[in-house]
Protein backbone atom coordinates (compact mmCIF):
# COMPACT_ATOMS: atom_id res chain seq x y z
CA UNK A 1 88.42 47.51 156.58
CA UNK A 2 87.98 48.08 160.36
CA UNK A 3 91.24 46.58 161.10
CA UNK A 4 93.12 48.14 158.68
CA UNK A 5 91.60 51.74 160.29
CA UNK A 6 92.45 50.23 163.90
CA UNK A 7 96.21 49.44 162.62
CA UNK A 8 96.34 53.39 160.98
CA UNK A 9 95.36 54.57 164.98
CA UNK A 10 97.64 52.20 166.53
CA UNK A 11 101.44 52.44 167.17
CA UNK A 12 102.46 49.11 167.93
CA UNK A 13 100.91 45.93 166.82
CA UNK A 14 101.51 42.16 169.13
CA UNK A 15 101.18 38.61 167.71
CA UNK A 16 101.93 36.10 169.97
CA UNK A 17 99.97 33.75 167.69
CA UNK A 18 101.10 30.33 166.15
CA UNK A 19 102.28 31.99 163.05
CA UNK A 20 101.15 29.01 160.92
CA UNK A 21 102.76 30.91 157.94
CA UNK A 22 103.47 33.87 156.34
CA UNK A 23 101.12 36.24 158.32
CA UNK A 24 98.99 39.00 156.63
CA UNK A 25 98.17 41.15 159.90
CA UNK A 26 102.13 41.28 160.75
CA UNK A 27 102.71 42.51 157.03
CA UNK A 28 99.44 44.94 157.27
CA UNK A 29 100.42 46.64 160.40
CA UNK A 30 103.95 47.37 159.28
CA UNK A 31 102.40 48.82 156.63
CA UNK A 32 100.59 51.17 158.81
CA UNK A 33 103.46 52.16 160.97
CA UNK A 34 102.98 49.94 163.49
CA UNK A 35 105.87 48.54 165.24
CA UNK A 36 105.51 44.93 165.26
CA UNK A 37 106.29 42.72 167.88
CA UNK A 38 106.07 38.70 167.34
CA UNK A 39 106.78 35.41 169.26
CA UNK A 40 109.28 33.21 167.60
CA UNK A 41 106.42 30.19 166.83
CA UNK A 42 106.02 28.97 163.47
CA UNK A 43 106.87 31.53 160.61
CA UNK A 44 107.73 34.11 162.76
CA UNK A 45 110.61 31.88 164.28
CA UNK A 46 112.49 32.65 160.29
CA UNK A 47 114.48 35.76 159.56
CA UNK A 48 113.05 34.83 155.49
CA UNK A 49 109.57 34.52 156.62
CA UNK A 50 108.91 37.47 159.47
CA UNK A 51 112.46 39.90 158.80
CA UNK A 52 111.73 41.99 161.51
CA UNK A 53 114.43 43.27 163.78
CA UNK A 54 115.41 40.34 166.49
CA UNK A 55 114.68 42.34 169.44
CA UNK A 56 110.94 42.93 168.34
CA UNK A 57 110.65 38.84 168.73
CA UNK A 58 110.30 37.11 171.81
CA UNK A 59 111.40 33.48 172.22
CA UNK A 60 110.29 32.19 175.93
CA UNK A 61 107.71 35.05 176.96
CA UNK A 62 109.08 36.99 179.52
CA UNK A 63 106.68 39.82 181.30
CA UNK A 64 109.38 42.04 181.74
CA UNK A 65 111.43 41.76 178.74
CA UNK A 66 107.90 42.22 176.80
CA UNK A 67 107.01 45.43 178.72
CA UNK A 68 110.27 47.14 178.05
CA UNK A 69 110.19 46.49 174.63
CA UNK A 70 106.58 48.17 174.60
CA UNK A 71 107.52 51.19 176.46
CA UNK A 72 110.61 51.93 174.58
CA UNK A 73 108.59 51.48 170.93
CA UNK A 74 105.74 53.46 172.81
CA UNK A 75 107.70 56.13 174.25
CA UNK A 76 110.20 55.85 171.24
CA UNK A 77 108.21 55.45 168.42
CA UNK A 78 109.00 58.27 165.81
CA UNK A 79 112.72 56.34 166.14
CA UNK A 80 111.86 52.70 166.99
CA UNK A 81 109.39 52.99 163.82
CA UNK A 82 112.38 53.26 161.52
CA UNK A 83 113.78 49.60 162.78
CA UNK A 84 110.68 48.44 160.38
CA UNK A 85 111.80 50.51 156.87
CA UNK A 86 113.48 47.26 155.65
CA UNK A 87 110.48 45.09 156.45
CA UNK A 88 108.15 47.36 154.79
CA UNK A 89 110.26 47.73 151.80
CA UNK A 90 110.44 43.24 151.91
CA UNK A 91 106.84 43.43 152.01
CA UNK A 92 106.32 46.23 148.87
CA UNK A 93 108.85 43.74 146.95
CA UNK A 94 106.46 40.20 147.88
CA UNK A 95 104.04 40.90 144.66
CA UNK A 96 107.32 40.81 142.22
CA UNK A 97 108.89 38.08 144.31
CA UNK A 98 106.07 35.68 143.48
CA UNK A 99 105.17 37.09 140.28
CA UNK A 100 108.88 36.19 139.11
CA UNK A 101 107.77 32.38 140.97
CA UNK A 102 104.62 32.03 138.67
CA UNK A 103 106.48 33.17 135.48
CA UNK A 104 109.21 30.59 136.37
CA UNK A 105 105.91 27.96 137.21
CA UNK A 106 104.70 28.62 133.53
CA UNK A 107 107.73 28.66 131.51
């Protein structure tokens, strides 16, 4: 619950974790508006996994290349926001997704 409140206040959310998988706090903080901005390790490196725009994901980390990005979704954020409406729709479609997987499991 207190992260979820910290991701409502925030407007950009950073991983630059091992994404051993498909990552709840990426998912979470698109869901609260955040603009999310990932490495390319593990998960993240896959459009299917972590379908974020390319330019929110940085391969070799690079100081400046990571600070524009943050000023621009900063000082841009009522548009740069917008880059994430397909992600948050992927991630409202996820329960139906595997639903349809576990139906297909049983039958």
């Amino acid at each position: 619950a207190e992260v979820t409140k910290l991701l409502y206040r925030a407007k950009v959310y950073i991983d630059f974790g091992p994404h051993p998988g498909m990552d709840r706090l990426p998912r979470e903080a698109a869901l609260a508006d955040c603009i999310v901005i990932t490495n390319k390790e593990g998960a993240a490196f896959y459009e299917k996994d972590v379908p974020i725009p390319n330019v929110y994901k940085v391969g070799e980390f690079d100081v400046d290349r990571v600070h524009k990005v943050l000023m621009e979704s900063v000082e841009k954020y009522e548009e740069k926001r917008r880059d994430f409406d397909g992600y948050r729709n992927w991630i409202g479609g996820q329960e139906k997704v595997m639903d349809t997987c576990v139906q297909n499991l049983i039958d």
